[in-house]
N, C-alpha and C. Protein backbone atom coordinates (compact mmCIF):
# COMPACT_ATOMS: atom_id res chain seq x y z
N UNK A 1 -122.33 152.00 119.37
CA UNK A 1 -122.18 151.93 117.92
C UNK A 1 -121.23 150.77 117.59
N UNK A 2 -121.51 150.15 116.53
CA UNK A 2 -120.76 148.85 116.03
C UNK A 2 -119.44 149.12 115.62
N UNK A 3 -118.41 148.16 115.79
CA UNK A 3 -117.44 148.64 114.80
C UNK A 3 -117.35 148.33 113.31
N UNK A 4 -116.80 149.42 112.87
CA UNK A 4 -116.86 149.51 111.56
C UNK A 4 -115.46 148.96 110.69
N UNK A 5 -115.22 147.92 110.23
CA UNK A 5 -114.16 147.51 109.46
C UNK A 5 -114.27 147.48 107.92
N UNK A 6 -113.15 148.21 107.38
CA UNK A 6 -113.51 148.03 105.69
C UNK A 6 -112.95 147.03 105.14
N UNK A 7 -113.75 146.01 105.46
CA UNK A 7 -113.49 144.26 104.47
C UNK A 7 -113.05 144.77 102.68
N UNK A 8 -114.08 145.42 102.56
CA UNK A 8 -113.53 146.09 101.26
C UNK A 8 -112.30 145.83 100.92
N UNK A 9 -111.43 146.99 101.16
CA UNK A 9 -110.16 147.53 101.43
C UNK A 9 -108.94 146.27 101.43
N UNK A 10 -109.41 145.65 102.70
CA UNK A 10 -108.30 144.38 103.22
C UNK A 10 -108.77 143.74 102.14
N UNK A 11 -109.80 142.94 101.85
CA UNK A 11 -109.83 141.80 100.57
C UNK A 11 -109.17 142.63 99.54
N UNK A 12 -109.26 143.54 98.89
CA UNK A 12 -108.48 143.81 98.07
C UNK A 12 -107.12 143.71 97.96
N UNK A 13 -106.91 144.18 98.89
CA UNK A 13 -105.16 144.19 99.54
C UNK A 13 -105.06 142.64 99.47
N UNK A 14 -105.27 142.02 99.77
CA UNK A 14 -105.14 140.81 99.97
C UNK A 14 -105.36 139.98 98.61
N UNK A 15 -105.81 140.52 97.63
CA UNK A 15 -106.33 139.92 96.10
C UNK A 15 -105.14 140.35 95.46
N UNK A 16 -104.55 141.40 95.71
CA UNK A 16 -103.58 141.87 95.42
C UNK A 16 -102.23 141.55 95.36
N UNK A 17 -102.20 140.98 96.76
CA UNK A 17 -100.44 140.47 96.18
C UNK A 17 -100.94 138.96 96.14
N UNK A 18 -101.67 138.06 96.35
CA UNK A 18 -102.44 136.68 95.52
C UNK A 18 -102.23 136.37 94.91
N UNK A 19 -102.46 137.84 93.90
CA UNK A 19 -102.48 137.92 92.38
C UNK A 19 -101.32 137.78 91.50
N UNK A 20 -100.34 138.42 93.03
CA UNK A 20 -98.81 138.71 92.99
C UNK A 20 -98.07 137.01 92.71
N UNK A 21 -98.85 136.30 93.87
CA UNK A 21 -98.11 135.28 93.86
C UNK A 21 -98.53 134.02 92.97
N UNK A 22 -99.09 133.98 91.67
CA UNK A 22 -99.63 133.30 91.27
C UNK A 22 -98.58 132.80 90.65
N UNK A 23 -98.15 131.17 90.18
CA UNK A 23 -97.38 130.89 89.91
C UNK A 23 -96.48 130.66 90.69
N UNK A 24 -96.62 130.67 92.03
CA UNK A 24 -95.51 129.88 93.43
C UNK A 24 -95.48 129.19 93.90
N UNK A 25 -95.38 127.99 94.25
CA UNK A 25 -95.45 126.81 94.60
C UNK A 25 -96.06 126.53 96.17
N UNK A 26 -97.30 125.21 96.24
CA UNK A 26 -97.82 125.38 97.63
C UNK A 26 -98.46 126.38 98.29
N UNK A 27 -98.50 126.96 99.47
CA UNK A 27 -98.76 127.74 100.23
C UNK A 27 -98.48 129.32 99.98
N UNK A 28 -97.44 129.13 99.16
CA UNK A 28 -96.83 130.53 98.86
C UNK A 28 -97.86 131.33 97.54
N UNK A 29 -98.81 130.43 97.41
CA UNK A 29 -100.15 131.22 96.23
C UNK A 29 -101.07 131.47 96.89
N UNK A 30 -101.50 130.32 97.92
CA UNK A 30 -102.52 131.11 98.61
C UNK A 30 -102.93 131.00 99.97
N UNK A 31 -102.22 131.04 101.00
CA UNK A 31 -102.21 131.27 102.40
C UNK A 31 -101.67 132.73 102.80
N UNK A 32 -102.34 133.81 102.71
CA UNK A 32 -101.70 134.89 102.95
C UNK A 32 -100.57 135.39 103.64
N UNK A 33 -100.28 135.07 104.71
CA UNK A 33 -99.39 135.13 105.51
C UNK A 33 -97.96 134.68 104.40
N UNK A 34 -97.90 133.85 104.12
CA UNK A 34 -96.79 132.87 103.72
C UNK A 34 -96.60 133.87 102.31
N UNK A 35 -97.70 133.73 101.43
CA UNK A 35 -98.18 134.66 100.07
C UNK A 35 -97.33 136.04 99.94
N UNK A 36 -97.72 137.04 101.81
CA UNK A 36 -97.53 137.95 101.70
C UNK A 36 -95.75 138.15 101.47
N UNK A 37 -95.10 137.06 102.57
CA UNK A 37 -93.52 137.36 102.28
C UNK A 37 -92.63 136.98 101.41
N UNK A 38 -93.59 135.89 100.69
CA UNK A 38 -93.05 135.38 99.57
C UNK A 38 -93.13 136.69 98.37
N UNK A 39 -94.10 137.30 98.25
CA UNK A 39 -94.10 138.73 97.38
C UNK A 39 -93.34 139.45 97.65
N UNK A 40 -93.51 139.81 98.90
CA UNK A 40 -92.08 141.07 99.14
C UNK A 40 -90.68 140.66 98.84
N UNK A 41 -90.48 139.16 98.90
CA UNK A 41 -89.12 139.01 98.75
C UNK A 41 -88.96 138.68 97.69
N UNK A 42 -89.89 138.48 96.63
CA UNK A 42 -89.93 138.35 95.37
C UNK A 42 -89.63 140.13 94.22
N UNK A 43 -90.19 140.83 94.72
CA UNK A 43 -90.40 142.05 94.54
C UNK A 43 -88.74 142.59 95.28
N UNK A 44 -87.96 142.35 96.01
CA UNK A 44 -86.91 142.64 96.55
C UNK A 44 -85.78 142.51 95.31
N UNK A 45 -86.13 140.98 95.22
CA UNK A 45 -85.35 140.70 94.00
C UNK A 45 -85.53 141.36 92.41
N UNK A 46 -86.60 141.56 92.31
CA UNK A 46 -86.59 141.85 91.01
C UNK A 46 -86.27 143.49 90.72
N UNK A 47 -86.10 144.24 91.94
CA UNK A 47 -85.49 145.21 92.17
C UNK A 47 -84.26 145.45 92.03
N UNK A 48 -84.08 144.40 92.59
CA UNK A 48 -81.91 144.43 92.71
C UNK A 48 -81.60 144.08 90.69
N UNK A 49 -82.53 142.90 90.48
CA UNK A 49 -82.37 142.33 89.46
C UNK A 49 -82.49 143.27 87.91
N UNK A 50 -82.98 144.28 88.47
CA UNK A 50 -83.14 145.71 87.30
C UNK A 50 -81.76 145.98 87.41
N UNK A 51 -81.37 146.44 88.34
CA UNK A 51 -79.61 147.19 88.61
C UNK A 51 -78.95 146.34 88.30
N UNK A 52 -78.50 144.99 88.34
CA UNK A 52 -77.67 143.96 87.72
C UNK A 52 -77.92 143.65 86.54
N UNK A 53 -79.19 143.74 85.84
CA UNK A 53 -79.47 143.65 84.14
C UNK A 53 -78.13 144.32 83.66
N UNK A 54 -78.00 145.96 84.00
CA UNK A 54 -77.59 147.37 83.67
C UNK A 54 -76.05 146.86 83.57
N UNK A 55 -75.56 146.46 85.01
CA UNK A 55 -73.94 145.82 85.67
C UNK A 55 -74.21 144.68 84.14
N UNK A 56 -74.96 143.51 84.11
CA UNK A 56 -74.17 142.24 83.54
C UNK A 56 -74.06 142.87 81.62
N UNK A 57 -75.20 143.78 80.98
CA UNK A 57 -75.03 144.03 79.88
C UNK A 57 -73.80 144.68 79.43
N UNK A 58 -73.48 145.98 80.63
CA UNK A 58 -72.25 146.37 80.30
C UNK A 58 -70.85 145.62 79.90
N UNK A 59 -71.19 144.88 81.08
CA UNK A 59 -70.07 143.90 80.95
C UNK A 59 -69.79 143.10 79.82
N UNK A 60 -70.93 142.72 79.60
CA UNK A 60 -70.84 141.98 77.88
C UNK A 60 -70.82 142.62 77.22
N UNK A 61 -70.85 143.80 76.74
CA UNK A 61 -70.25 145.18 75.87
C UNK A 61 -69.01 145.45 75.82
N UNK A 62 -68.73 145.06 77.08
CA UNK A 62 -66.83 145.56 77.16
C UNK A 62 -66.17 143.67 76.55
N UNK A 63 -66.81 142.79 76.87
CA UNK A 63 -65.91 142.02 76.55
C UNK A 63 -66.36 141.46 74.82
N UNK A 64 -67.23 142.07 74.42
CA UNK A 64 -67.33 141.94 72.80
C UNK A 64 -66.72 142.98 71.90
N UNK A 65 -66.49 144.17 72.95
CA UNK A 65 -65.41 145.24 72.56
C UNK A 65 -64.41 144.57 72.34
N UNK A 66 -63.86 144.04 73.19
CA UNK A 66 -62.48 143.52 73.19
C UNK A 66 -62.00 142.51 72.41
N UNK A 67 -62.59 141.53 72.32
CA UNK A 67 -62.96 140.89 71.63
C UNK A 67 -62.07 141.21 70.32
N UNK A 68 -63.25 142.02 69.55
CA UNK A 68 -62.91 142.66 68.30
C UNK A 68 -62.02 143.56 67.94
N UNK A 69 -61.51 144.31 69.38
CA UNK A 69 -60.26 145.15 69.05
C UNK A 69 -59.20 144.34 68.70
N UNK A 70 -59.04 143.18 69.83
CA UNK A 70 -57.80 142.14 69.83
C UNK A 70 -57.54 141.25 68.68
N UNK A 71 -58.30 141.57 67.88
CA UNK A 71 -58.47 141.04 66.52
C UNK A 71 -57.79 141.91 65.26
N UNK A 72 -58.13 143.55 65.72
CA UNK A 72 -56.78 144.31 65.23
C UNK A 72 -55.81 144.84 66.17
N UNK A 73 -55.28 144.14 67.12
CA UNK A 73 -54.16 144.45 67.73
C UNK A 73 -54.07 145.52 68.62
N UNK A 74 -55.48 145.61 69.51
CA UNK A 74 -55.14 146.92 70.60
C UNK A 74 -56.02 145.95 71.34
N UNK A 75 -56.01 146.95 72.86
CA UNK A 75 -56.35 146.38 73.42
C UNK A 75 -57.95 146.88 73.76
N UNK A 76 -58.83 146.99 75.25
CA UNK A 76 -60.09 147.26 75.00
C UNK A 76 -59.91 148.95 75.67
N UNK A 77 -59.09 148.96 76.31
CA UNK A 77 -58.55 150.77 77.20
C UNK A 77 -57.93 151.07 76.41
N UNK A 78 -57.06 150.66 75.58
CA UNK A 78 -56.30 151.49 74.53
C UNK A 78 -57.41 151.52 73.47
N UNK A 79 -58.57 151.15 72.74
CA UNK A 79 -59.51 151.66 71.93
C UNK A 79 -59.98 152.62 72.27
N UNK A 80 -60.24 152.17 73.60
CA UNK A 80 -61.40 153.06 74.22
C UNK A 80 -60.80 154.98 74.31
N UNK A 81 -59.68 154.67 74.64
CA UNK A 81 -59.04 156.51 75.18
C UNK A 81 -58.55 156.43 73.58
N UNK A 82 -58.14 156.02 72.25
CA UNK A 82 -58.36 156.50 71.59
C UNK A 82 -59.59 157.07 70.67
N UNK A 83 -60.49 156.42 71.09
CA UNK A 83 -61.94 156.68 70.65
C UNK A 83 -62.50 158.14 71.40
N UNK A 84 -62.30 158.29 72.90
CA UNK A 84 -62.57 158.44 73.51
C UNK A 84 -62.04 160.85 72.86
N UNK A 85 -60.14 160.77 72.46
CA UNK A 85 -59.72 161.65 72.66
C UNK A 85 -60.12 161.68 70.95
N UNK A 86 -60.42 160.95 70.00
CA UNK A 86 -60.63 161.57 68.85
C UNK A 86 -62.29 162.25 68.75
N UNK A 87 -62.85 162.28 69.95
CA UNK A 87 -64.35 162.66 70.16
C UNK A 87 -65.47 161.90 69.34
N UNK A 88 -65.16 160.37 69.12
CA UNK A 88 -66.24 159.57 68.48
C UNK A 88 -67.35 159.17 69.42
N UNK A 89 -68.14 159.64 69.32
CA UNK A 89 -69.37 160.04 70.27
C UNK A 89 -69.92 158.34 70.13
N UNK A 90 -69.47 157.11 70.31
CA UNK A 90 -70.59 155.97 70.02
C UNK A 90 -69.98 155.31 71.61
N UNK A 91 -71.24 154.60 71.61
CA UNK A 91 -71.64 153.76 73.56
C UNK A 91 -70.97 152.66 73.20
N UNK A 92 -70.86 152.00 74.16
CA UNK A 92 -70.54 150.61 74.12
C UNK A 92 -71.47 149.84 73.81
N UNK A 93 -72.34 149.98 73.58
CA UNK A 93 -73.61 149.33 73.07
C UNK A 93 -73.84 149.12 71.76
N UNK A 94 -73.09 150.19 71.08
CA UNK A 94 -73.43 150.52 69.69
C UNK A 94 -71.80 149.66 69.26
N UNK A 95 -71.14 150.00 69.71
CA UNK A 95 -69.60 149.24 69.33
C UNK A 95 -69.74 148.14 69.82
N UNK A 96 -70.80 147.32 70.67
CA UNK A 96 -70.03 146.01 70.87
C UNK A 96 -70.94 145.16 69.69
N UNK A 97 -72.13 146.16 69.14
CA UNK A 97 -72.85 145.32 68.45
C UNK A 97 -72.31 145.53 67.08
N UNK A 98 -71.40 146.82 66.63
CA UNK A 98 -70.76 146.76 65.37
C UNK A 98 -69.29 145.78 65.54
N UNK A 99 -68.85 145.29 66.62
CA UNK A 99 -68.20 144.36 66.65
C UNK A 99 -68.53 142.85 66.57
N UNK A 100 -69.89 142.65 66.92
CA UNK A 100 -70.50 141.23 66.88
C UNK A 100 -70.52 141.39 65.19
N UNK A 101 -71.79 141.89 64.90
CA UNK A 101 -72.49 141.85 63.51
C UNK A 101 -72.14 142.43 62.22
N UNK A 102 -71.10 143.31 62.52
CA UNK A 102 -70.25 144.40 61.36
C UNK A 102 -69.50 144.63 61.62
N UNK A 103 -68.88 143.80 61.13
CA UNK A 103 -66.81 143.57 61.50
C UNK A 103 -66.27 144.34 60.93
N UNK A 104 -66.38 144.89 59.54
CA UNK A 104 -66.47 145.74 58.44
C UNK A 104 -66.50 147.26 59.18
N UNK A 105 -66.98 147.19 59.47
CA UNK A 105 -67.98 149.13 60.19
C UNK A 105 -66.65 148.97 61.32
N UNK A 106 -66.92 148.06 61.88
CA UNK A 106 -65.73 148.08 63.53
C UNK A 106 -64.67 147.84 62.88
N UNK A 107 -64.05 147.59 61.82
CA UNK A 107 -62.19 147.68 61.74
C UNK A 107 -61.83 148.76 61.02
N UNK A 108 -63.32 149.74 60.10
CA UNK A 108 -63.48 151.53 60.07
C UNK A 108 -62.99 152.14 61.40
N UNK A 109 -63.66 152.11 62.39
CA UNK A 109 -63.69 152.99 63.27
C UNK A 109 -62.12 152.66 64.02
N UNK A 110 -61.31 150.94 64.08
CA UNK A 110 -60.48 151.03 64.72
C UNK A 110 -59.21 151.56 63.77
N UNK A 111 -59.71 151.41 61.94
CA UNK A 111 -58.74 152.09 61.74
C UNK A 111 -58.71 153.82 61.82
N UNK A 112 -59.69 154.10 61.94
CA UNK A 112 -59.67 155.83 61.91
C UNK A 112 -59.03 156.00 63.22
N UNK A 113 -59.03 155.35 64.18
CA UNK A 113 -58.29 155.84 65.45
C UNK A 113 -56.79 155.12 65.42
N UNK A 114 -56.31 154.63 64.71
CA UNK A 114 -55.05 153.69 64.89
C UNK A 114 -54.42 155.38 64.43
């Protein structure tokens, strides 16, 4: 009996990350071999690169916090644990953008905690 291989299957697999690498320079679009590790390590990164979105936004939350506190005279840990013990339920997300765009709304909230 012959052997039986599912070309099927592999060309697909193989259309697949291709498809992945479209837009890579040289060899790395379409010589499989080369294609294939250039995807995985492409796909590596954009993995890590989800979890560092999360790390670099925060970070620019805390320093537009600060920012705007130091503007009424506290600092960004001293807002924060007073915000924190008067139970004002808002993220840093929401305060760093009422500190960018509504200076007004953010020198409310830092005076209700002063």
């Amino acid at each position: 009996m012959p052997r039986s291989v599912n070309h099927v299957a592999s060309r697909a697999r193989r259309k697949k990350v291709l498809k992945l690498a479209k837009g890579y320079f040289g060899r790395r679009k379409n010589v499989w071999t080369v294609a294939k590790n250039a995807v995985e390590r492409g796909l590596q990164y954009a993995y890590k690169g989800r979890k560092q979105k999360k790390r670099n936004f925060r970070a620019l939350w805390i320093q537009r916090i600060n920012a705007g506190a130091r503007l009424h005279e506290l600092s960004y840990s001293a807002l924060m644990g007073k915000i924190n013990a008067q139970g004002i339920e808002l993220n840093r997300k929401v305060l760093a953008d009422l500190a960018m765009n509504h200076p007004d709304a953010f020198k409310a909230i830092v005076d209700q905690v002063k």
